[in-house]
Protein backbone atom coordinates (compact mmCIF):
# COMPACT_ATOMS: atom_id res chain seq x y z
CA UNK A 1 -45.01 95.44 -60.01
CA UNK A 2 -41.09 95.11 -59.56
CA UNK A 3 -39.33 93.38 -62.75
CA UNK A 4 -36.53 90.35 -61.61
CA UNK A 5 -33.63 89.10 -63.29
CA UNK A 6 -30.39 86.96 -62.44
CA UNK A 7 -27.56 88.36 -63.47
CA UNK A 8 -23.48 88.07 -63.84
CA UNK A 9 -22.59 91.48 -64.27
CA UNK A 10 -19.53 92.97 -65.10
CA UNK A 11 -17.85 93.35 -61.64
CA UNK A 12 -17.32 96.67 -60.28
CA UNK A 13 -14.87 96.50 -57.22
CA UNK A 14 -15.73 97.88 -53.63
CA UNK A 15 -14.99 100.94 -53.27
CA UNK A 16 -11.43 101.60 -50.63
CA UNK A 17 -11.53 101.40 -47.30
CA UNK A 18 -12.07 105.12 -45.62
CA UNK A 19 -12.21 105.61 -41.73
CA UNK A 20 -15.01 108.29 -40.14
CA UNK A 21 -14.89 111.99 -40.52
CA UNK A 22 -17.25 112.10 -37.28
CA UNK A 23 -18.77 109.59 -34.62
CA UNK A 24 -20.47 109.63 -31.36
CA UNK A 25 -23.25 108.14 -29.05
CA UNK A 26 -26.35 108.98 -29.16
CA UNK A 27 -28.59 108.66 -25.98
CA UNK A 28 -32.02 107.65 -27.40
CA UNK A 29 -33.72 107.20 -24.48
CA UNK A 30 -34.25 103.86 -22.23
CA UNK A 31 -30.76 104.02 -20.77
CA UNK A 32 -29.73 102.82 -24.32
CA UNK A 33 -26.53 104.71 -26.50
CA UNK A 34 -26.09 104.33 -29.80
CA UNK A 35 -22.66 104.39 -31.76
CA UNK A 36 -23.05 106.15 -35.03
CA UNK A 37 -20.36 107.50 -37.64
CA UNK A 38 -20.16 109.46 -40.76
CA UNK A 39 -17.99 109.12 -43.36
CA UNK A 40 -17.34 110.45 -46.96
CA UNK A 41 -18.44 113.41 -48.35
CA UNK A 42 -20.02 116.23 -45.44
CA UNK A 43 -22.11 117.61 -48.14
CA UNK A 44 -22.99 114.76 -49.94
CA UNK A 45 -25.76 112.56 -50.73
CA UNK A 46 -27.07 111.03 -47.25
CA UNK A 47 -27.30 107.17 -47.20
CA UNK A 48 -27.52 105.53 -43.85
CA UNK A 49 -26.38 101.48 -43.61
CA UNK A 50 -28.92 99.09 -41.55
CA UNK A 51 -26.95 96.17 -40.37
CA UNK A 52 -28.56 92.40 -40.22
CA UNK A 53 -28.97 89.92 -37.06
CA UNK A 54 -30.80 91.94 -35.73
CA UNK A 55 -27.57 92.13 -32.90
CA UNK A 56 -24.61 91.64 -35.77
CA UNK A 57 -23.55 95.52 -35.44
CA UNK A 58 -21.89 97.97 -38.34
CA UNK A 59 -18.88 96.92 -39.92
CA UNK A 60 -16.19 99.02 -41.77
CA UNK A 61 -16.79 97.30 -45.13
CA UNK A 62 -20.21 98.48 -44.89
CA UNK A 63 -18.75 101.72 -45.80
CA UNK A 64 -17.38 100.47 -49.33
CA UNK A 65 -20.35 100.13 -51.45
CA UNK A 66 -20.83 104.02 -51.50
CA UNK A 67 -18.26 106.25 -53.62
CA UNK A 68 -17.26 108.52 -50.87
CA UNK A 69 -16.76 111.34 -53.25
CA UNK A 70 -20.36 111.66 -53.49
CA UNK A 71 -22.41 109.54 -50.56
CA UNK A 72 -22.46 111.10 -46.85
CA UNK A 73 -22.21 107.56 -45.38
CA UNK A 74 -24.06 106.74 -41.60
CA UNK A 75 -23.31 103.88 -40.18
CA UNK A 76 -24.74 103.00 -36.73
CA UNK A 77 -24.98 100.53 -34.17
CA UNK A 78 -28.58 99.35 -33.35
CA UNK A 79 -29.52 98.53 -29.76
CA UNK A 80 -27.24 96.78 -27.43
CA UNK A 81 -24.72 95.64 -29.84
CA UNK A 82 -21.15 96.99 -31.27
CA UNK A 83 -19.79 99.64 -29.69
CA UNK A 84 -23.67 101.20 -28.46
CA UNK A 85 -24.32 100.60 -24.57
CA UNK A 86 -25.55 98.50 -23.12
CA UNK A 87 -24.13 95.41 -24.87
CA UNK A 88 -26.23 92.43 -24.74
CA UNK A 89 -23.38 90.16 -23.52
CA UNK A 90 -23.29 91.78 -20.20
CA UNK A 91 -25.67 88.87 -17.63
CA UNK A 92 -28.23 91.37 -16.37
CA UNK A 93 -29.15 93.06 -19.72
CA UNK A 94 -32.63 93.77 -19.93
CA UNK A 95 -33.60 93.78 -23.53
CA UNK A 96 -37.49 94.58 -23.25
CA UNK A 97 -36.78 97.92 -24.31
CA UNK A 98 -35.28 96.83 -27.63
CA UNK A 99 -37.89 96.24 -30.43
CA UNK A 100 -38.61 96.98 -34.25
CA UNK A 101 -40.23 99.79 -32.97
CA UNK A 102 -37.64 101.40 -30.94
CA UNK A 103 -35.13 100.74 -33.88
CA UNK A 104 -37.33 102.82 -35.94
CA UNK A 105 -37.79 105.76 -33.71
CA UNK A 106 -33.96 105.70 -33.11
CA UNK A 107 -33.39 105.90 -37.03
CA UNK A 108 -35.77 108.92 -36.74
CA UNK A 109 -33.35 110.73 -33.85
CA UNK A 110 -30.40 109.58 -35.26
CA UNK A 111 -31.27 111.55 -38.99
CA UNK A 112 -32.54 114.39 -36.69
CA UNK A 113 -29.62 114.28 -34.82
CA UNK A 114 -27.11 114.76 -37.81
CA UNK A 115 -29.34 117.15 -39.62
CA UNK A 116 -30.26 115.06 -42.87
CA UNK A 117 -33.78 115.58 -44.48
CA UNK A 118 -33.73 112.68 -46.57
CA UNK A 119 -31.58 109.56 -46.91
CA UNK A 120 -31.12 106.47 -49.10
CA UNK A 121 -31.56 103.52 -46.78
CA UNK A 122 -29.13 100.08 -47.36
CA UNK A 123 -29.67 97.13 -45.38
CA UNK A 124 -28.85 92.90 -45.77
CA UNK A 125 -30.87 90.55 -44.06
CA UNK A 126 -32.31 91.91 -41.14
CA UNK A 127 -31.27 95.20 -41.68
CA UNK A 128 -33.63 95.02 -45.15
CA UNK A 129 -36.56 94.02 -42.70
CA UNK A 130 -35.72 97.42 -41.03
CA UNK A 131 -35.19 99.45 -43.71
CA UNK A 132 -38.87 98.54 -45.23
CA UNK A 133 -40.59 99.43 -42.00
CA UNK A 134 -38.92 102.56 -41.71
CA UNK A 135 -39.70 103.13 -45.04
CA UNK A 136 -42.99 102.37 -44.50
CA UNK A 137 -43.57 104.44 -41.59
CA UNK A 138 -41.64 107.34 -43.16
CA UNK A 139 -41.62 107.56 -46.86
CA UNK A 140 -41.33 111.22 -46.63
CA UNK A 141 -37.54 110.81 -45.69
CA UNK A 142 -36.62 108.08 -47.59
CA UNK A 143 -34.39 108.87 -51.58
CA UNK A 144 -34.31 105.09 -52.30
CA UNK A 145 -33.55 101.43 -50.70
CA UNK A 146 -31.09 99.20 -51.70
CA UNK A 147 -31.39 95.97 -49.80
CA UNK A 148 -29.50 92.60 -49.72
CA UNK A 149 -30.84 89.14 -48.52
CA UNK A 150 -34.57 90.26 -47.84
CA UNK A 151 -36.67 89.68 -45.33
CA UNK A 152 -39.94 91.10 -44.49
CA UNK A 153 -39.83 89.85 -40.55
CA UNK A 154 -42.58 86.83 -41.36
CA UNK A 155 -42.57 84.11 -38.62
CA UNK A 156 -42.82 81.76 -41.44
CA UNK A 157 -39.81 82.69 -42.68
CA UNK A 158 -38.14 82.64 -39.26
CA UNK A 159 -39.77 79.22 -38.98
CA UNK A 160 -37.63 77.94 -42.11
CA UNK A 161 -34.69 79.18 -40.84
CA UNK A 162 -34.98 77.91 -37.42
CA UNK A 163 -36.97 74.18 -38.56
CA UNK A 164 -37.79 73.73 -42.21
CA UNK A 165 -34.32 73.92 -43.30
CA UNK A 166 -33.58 70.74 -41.09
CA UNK A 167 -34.18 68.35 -43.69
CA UNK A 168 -31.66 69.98 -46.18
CA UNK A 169 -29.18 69.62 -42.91
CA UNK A 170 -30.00 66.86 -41.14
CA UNK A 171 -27.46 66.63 -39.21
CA UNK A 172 -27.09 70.29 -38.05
CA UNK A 173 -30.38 70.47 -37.28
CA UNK A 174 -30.40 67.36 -35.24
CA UNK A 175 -27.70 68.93 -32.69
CA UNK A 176 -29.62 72.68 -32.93
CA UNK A 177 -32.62 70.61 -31.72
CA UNK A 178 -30.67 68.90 -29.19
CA UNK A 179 -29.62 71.87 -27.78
CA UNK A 180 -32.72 72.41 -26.19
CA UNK A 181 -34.74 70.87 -23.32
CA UNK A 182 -36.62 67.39 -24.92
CA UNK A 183 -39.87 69.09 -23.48
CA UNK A 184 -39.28 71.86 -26.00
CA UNK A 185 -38.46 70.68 -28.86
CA UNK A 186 -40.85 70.60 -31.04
CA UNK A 187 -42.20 73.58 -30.44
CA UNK A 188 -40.66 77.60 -30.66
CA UNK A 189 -36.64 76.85 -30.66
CA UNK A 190 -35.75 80.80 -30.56
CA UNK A 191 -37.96 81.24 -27.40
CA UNK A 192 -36.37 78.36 -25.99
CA UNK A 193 -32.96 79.05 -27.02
CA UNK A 194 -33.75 82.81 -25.78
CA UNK A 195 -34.39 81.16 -22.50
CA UNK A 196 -31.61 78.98 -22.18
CA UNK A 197 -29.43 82.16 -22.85
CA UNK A 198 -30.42 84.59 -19.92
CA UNK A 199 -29.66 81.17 -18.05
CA UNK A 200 -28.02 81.82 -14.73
CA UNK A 201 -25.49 79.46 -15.70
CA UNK A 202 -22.67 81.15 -17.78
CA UNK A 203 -21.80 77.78 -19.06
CA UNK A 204 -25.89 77.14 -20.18
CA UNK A 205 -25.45 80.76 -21.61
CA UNK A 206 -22.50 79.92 -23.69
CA UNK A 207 -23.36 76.32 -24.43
CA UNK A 208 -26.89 78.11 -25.85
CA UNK A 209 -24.86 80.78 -27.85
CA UNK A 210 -22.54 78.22 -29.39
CA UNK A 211 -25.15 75.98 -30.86
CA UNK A 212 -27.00 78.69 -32.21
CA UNK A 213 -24.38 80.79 -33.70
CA UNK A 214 -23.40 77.04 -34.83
CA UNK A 215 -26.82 76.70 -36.57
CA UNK A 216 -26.76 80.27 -38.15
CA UNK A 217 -23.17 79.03 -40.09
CA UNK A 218 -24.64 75.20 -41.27
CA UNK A 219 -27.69 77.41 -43.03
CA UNK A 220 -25.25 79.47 -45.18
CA UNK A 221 -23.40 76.69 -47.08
CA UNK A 222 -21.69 78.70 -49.66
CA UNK A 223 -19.56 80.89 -47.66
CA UNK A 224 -16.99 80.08 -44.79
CA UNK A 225 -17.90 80.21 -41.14
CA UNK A 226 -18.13 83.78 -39.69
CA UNK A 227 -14.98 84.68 -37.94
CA UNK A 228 -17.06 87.43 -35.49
CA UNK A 229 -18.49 83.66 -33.88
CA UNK A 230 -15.08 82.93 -32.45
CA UNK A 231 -15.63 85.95 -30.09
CA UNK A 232 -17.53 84.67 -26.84
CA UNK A 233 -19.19 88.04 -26.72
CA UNK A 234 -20.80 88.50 -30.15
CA UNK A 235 -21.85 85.23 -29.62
CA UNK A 236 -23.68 85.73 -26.32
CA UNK A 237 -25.06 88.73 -27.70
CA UNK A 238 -26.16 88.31 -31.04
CA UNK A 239 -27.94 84.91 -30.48
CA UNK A 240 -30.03 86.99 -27.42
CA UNK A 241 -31.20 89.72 -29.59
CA UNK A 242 -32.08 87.64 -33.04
CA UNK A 243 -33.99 85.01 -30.52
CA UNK A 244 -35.34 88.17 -28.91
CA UNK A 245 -36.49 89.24 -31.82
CA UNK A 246 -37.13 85.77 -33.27
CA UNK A 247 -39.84 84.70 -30.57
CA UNK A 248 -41.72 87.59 -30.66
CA UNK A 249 -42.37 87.97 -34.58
CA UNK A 250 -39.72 91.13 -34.82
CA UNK A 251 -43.07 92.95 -32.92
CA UNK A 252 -44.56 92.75 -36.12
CA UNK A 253 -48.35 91.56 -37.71
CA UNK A 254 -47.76 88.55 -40.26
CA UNK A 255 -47.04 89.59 -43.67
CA UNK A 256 -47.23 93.49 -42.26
CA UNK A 257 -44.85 94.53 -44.43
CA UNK A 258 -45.70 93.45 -47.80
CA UNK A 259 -49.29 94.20 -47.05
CA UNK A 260 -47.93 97.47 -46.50
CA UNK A 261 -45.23 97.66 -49.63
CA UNK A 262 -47.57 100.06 -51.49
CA UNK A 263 -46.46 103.12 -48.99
CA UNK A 264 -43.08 102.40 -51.04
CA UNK A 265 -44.78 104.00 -54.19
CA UNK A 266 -42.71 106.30 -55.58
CA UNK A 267 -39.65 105.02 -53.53
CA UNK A 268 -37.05 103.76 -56.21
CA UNK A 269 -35.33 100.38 -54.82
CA UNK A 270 -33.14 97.78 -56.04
CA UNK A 271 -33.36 94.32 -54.58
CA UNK A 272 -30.10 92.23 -54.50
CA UNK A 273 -30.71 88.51 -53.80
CA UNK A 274 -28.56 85.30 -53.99
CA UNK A 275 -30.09 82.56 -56.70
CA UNK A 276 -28.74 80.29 -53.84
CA UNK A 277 -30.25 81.80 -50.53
CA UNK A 278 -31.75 79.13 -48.69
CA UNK A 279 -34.05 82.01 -47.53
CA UNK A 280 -35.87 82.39 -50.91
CA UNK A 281 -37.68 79.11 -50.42
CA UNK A 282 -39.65 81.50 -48.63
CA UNK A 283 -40.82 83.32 -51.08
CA UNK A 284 -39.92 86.21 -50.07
CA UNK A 285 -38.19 88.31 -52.98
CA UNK A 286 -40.80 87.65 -55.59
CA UNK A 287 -43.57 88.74 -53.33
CA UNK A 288 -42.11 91.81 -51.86
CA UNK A 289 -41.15 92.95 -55.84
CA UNK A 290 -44.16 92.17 -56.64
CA UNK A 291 -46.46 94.32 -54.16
CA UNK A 292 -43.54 97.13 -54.28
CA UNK A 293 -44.15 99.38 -57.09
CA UNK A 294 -41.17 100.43 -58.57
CA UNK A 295 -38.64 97.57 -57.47
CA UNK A 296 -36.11 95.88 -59.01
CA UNK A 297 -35.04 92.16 -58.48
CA UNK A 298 -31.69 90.77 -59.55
CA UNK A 299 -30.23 87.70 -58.59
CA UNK A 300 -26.67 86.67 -58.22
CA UNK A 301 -25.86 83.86 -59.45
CA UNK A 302 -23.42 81.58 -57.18
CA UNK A 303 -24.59 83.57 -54.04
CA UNK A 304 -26.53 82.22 -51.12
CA UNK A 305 -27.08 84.56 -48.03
CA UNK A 306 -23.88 85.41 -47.96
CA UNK A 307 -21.94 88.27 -49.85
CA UNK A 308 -19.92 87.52 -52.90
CA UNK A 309 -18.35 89.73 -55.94
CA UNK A 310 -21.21 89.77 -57.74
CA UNK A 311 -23.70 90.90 -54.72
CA UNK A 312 -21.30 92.95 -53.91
CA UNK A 313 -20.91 94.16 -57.38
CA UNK A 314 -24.61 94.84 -58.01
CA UNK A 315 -24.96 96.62 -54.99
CA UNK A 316 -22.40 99.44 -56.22
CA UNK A 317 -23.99 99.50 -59.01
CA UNK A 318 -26.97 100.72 -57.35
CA UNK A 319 -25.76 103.02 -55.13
CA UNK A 320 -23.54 104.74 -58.22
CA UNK A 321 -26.76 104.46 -60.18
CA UNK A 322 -28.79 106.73 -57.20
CA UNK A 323 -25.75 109.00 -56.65
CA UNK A 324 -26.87 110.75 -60.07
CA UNK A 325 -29.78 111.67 -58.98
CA UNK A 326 -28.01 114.07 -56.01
CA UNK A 327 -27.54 117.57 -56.79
């Protein structure tokens, strides 16, 4: 059983911003590209960053929590998002070919790809959900997991994002719910959302993304709307593939995952949750530590599902605390 604790550590700062030593698309299969870079040291320690949404793509600051003098940092685009082809935004995407599955096997080819026999997998939010399946499927060729924001791919804890955190905002919820046919709403709101965004109206398409990338901001309290929403395009495209992958239970058996955690035997991780993320009414950290041998819990304190100093703190402290194991 993993052991918990909230803490206020002593902050250790991000490490600077570096740009890619290497990058490229990957064909994968399925008519699908994926972007992928590398960054930091060639012959260092592999560690590969899982990005959340699902849909939100890699970002450059993912790069910081590694020290680059020691960490060979991947960072990828998952299907149809960022800079990997084809992007979800465009009207006659066709994203049936776009599951937790096919992320996996694409993390397999990617590793293959760049030559790496092991990596340490990192992932927030969705990206955590990833990086336990993986793990899961291949513990062979996984060093450790540091994950942020965790989520095991549950319906029930899609359910509380998308209905039982209504009564907290009222409000919000009441236009989310509105932005749906009456007929529907009170029953799956990503599959109707999903449907309301392959719309053949570009205005229904955009009014859909809106509300729902409107929704994902009113559920994260403590930090600042998300400036990637102002873009038309994420918008369109992120809100398809998280209600993609929101109606159809992220292709995954309830609880899978933490029925599974004991594959992760012998896995070190570290999990960093906020003491404020709305998500952990779901349970969800205490079980997974609890059914992964070997985890560690810490909470931030002040933090919701959103990242802060001290999340971002703890997580460099993780990933310095694995780099001494390379070499």
């Amino acid at each position: 059983m993993g052991r918990a604790a909230t803490v206020a550590p002593v902050l250790r700062a991000l490490y600077p911003e570096i740009e890619p030593d290497d990058r490229g698309l990957l064909d994968v299969g399925d008519g699908h590209r994926l972007y992928w870079e590398t960054c930091g040291n060639p012959d260092g320690k592999p560690a590969v960053v899982l990005h959340g949404g699902p849909g939100s793509g890699c970002t450059a600051g993912a790069r910081r929590f590694f020290d680059p003098r020691v960490y060979r940092i991947v960072l990828f685009d998952q299907r149809n998002c960022g800079r990997s082809v084809p992007h979800a935004s465009e009207p006659d995407v066709d994203l049936s070919t776009n599951t937790t599955w096919h992320l996996v096997a694409d993390l397999e080819r990617l590793r293959d790809h760049l030559g790496i026999q092991r990596w340490l997998l990192s992932g927030a939010s969705w990206g955590s959900v990833l990086a336990l399946v993986y793990a899961q499927r291949y513990p062979e060729r996984v060093t450790e997991l540091v994950l942020a924001g965790v989520a095991t791919g549950r319906r029930s804890e899609t359910d509380l994002l998308t209905r039982g955190l209504g009564g907290l905002f009222p409000e919000a919820w009441a236009r989310f719910r509105a932005g749906v046919p009456e007929s529907e709403r009170d029953g799956d709101l990503a599959a109707a959302y999903h449907r309301l965004l392959f719309d053949a109206d570009p205005a229904v398409r955009a009014r859909a993304a809106r509300s729902w990338c409107d929704w994902e901001c009113a559920v994260i309290p403590t930090a600042p709307p998300n400036p990637r929403y102002d873009d038309p395009d994420f918008r369109l495209a992120f809100a398809r593939i998280v209600t993609h992958y929101f109606s159809h239970g992220s292709w995954l058996q309830e609880a899978a995952v933490l029925a599974k955690a004991h594959r992760l035997r012998g896995i070190p991780g570290v999990i960093v949750q906020g003491e404020l993320d709305l998500s952990n009414l779901s349970g969800t950290p205490w079980q997974l530590a609890a059914a992964w041998p070997g985890a560690e819990l810490l909470f931030a304190r002040g933090t919701g599902h959103n990242s802060s100093s001290t999340e971002e703190s703890l997580r460099v402290e993780a990933t310095d605390r694995f780099a001494a194991t390379f070499g």
